[in-house]
Protein backbone atom coordinates (compact mmCIF):
# COMPACT_ATOMS: atom_id res chain seq x y z
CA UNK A 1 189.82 -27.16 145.57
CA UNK A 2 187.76 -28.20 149.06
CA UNK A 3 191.07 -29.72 150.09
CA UNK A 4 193.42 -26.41 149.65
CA UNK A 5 190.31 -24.79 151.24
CA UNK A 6 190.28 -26.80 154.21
CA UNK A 7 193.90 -25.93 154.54
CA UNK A 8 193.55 -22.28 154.38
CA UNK A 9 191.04 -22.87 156.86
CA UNK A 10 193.28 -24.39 159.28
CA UNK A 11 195.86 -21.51 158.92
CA UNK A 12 193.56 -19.05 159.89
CA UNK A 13 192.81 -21.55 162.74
CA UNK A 14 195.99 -21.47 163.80
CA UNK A 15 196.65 -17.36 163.21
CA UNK A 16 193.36 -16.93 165.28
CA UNK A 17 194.95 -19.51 168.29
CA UNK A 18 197.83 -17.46 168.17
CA UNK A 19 196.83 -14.20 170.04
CA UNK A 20 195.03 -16.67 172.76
CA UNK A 21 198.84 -18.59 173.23
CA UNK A 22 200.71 -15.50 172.88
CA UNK A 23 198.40 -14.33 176.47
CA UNK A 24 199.24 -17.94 177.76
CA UNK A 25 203.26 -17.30 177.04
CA UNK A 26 203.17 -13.70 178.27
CA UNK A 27 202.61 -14.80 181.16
CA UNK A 28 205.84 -17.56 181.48
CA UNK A 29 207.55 -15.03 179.69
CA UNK A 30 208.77 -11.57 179.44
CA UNK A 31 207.75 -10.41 175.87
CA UNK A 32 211.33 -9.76 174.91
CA UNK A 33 212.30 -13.13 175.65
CA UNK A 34 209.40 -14.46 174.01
CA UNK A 35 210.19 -12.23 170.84
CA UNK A 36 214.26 -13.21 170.81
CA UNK A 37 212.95 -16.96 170.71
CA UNK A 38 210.38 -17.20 169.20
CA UNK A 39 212.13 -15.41 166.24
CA UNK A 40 215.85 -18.17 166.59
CA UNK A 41 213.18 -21.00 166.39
CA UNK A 42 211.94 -19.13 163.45
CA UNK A 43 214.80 -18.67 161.35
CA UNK A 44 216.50 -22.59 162.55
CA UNK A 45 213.21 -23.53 160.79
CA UNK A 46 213.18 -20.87 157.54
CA UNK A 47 217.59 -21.80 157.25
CA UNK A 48 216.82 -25.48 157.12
CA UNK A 49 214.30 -24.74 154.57
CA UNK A 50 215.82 -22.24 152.19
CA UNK A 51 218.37 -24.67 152.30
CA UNK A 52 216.48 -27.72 151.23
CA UNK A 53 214.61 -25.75 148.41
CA UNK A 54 217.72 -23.75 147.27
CA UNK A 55 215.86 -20.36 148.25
CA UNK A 56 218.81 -18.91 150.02
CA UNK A 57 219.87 -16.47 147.41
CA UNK A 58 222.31 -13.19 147.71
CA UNK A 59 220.68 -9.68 148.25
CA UNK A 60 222.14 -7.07 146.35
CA UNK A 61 223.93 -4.25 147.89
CA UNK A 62 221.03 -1.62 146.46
CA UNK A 63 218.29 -3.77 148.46
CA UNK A 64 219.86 -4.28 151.59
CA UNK A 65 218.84 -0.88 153.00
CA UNK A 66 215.00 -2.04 152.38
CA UNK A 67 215.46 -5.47 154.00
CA UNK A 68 217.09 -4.08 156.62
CA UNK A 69 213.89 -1.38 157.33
CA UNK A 70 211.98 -4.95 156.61
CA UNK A 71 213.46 -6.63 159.44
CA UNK A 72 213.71 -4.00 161.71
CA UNK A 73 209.96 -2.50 161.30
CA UNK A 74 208.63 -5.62 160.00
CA UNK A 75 209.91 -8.35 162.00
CA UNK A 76 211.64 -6.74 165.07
CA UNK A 77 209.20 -4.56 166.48
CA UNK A 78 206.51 -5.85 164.94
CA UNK A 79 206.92 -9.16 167.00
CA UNK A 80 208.20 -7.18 170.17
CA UNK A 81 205.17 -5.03 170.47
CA UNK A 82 202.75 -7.80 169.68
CA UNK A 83 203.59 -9.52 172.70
CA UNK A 84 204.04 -6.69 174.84
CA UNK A 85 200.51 -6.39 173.85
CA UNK A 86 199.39 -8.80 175.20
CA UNK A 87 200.23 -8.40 178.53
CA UNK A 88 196.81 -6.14 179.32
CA UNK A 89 195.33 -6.08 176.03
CA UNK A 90 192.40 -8.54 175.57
CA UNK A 91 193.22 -11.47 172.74
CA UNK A 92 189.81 -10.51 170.75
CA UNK A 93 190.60 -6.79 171.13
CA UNK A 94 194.16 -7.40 169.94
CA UNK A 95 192.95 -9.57 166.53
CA UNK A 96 190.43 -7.43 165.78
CA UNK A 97 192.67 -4.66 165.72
CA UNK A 98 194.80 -5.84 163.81
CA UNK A 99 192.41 -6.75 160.96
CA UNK A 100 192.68 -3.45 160.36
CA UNK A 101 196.01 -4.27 158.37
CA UNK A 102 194.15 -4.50 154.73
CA UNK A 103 192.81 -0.86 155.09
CA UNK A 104 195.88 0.40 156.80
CA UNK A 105 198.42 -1.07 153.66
CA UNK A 106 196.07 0.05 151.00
CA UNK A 107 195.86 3.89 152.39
CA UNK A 108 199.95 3.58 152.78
CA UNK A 109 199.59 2.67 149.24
CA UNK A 110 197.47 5.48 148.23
CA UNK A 111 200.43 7.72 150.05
CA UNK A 112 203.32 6.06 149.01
CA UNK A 113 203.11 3.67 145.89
CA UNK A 114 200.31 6.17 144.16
CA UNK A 115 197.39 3.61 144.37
CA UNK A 116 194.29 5.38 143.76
CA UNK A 117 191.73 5.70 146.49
CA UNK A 118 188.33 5.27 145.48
CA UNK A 119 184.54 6.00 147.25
CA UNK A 120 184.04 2.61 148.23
CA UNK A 121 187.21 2.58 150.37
CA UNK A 122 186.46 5.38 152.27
CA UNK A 123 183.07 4.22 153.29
CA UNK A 124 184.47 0.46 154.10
CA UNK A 125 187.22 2.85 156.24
CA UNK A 126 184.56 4.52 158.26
CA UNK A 127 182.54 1.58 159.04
CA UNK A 128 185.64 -0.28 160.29
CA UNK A 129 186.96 2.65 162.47
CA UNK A 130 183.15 3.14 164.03
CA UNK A 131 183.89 -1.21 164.71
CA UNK A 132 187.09 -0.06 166.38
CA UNK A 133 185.31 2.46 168.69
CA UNK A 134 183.03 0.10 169.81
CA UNK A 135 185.82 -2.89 170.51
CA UNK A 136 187.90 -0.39 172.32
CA UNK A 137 185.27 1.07 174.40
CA UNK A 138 183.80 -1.87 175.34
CA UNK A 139 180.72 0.22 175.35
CA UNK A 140 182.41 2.46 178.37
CA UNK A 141 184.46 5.57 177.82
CA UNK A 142 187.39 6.03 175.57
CA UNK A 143 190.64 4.44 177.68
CA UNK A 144 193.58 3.49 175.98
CA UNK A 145 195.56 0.77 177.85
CA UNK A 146 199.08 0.49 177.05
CA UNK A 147 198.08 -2.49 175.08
CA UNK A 148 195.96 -0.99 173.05
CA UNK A 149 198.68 1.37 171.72
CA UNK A 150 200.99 -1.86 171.43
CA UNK A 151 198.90 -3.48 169.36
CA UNK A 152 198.26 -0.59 166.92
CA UNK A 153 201.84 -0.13 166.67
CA UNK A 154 201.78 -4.34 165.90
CA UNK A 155 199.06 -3.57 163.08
CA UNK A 156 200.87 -0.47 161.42
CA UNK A 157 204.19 -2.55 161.38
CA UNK A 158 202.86 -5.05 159.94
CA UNK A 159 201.20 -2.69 157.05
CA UNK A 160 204.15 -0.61 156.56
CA UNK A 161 206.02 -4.26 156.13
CA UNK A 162 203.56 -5.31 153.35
CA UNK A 163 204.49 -2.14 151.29
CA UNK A 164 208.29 -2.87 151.60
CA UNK A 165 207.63 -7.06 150.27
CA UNK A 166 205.64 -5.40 147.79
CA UNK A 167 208.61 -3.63 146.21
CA UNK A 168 211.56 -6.73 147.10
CA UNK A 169 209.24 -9.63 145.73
CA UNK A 170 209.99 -7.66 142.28
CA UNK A 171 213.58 -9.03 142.89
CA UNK A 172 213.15 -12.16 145.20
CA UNK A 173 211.00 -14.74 146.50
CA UNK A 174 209.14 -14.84 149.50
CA UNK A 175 211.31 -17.21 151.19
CA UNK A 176 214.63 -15.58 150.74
CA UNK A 177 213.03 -12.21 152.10
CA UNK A 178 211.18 -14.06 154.72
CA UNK A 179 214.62 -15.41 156.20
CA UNK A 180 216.93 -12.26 155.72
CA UNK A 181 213.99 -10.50 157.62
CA UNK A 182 213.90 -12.43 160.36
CA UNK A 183 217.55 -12.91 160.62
CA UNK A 184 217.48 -8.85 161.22
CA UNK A 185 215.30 -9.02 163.13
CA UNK A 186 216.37 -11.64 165.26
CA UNK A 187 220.04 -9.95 165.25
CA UNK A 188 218.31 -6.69 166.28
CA UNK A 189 216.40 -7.75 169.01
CA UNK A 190 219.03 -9.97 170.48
CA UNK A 191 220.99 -7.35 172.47
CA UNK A 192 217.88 -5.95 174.34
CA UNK A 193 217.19 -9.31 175.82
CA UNK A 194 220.18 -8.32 178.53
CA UNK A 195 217.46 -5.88 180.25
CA UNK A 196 215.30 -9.03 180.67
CA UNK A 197 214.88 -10.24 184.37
CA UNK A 198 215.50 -14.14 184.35
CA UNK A 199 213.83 -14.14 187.15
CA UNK A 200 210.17 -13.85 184.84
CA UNK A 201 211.35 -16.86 182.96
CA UNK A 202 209.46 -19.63 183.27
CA UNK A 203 211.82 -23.45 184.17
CA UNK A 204 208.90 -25.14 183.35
CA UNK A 205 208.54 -27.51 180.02
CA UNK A 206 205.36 -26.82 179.16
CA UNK A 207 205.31 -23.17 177.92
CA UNK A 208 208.40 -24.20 175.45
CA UNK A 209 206.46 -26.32 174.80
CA UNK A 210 204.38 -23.93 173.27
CA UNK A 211 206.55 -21.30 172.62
CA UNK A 212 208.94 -23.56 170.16
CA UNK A 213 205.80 -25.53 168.63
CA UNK A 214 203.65 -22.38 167.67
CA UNK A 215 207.24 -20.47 166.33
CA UNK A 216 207.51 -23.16 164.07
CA UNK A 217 203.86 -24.25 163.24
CA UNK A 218 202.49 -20.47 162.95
CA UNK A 219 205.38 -18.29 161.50
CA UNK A 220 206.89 -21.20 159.86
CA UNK A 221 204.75 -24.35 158.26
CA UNK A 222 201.59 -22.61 158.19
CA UNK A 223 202.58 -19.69 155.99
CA UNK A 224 204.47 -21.77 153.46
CA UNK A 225 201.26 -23.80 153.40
CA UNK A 226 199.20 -20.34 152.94
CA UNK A 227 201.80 -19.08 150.27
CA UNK A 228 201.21 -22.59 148.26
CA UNK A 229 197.65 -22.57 148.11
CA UNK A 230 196.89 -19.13 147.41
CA UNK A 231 198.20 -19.94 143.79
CA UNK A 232 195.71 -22.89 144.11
CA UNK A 233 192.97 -20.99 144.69
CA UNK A 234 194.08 -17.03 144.15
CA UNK A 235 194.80 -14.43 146.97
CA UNK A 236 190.95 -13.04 147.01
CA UNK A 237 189.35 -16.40 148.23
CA UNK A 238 192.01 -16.86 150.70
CA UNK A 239 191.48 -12.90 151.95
CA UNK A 240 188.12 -14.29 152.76
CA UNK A 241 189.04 -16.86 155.27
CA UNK A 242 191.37 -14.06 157.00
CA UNK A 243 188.39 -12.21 157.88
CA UNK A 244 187.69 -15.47 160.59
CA UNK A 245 190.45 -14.80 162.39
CA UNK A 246 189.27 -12.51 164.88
CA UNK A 247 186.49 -14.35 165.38
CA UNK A 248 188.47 -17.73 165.64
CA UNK A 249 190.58 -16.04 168.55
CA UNK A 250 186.84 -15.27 170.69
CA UNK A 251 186.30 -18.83 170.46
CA UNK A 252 189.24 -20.13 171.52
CA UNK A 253 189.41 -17.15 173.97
CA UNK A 254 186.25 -18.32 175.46
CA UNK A 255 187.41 -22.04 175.27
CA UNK A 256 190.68 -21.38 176.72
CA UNK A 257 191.01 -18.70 178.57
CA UNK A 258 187.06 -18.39 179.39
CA UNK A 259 186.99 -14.70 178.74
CA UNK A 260 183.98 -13.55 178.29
CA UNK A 261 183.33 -12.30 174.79
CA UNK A 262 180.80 -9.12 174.87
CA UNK A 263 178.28 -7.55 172.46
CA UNK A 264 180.81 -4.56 171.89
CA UNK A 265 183.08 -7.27 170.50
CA UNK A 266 180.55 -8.70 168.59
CA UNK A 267 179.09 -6.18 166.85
CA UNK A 268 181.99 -3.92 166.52
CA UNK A 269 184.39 -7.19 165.22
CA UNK A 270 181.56 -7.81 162.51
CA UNK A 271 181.51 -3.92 161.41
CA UNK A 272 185.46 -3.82 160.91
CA UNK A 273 185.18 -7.21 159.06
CA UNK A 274 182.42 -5.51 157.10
CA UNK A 275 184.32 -2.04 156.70
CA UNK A 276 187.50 -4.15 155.64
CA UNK A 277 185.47 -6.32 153.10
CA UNK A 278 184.17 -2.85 151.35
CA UNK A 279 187.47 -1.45 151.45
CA UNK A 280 189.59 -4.19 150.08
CA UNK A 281 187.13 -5.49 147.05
CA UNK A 282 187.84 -3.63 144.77
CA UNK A 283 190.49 -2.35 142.75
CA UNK A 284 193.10 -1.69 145.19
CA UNK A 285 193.72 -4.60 146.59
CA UNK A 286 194.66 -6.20 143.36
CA UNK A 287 198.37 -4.47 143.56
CA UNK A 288 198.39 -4.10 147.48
CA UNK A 289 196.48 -7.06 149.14
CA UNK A 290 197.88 -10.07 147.10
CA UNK A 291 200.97 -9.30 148.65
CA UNK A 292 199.63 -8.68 152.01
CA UNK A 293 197.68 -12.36 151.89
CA UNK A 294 200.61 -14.20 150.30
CA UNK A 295 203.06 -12.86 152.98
CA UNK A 296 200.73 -13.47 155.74
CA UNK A 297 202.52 -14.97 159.25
């Protein structure tokens, strides 16, 4: 048990890292770009292994509207804006922000699949949007970057995405929708990449380095690791460790990029953690959030 712990714990790690690299590659890259390629390396990796485990199965003609609204909403301009992001929204900002997703899939739920909202959810809600306030404030006046609206667009993707793997994993394993997603999405996205200057593309190594190692590492290994040992250890312990994520991107924020992390982050970051944690431990996440931490990437 410690040891599928300790790997759960090194996901998150890695999910955290990710908003601080994705700043580092916006800047080597135009977020396009960054989203076509990030997303080939993605599916070389999720082909080679569908292959090897014999998860590349057919999708029936009935489904392939919803995978194709999976892909597009899910995968294509989810990964897109996310980057785009990141060009002027803060790292911490944008991960905190986007822990929002667990409140944001279970009131979709509520709207759409008929889950039942209950007391406690509302008041976890509250708490988490007052957290919000303060993170996007900064303690100033209300100003919404461009960012800012990125990222929520990022977080809502990602929550509407959760309600469509809900209803395919009925039908198909997480692999096979994984890689017909992100073949869409990587087929979508591929003739916008034209209006990309090459100019903003960075010749040297270093940030394909990057961009190639954390496509495969984060989207690929670490959620089949994630998706293994949530069986080990069930999908409400592993929620838990999601919760460090925004706070694992301050730290490596500060170590990285040495941005300054301030007490608007702080406390607001621990009330949406808190608001999340109220709103998610109950009832409704048992049909909504097992999906949303098993398909986490």
């Amino acid at each position: 048990m410690v040891k599928s712990y300790l790997f759960l714990l090194i996901c998150v790690i890695c999910w955290g890292s990710n908003f601080v690299f994705g700043a580092i590659l916006v800047k080597a890259f135009p977020p396009m770009f960054l989203a076509v390629f990030r997303l080939f390396f993605i599916v070389l990796f999720m082909m080679i292994y569908a292959v090897m485990v014999n998860k590349w199965k057919k999708i029936h003609k009935k489904d392939w509207f919803l995978m194709f609204l999976l892909g597009l909403i899910g995968t294509c301009i989810n990964q897109w804006s996310f980057y785009a992001a990141l060009e002027t929204a803060h790292p911490t900002t944008s991960a905190l922000i986007l822990a929002l997703a667990p409140i944001t899939t279970s009131l979709l739920a509520s709207i759409f699949l008929k889950e039942r909202i209950i007391r406690q959810f509302c008041f976890g809600s509250i708490v988490a949007l007052i957290g919000v306030f303060l993170v996007i404030t900064n303690g100033k006046e209300l100003n919404f970057s461009i960012g800012l609206i990125w990222i929520f667009i990022t977080m809502l993707t990602f929550a509407i995405s959760i309600i469509m793997i809900k209803k395919l994993t009925e039908k198909y394993h997480s692999i096979t929708i994984s890689l017909y997603s992100n073949i869409i999405g990587f087929g979508s996205l591929v003739p916008f990449l034209a209006t990309e200057k090459t100019s903003k593309i960075s010749m040297d190594i270093y940030p394909w380095i990057l961009l190639i190692v954390t496509a495969i590492l984060m989207h690929g290994i670490c959620t089949l690791i994630w998706n293994h040992q949530i069986q080990v250890v069930g999908a409400s312990k592993a929620a838990m460790f999601l919760n460090l994520e925004p706070f694992i991107a301050m730290l490596v924020g500060l170590i990285i990029l040495k941005n300054n992390v301030t007490i608007s982050q702080l406390s607001g970051g621990l009330l949406i953690i808190i608001g999340v944690i109220l709103s998610t431990s109950m009832k409704m996440k048992k049909e909504v959030g097992e999906q949303l931490y098993s398909q986490k990437s």
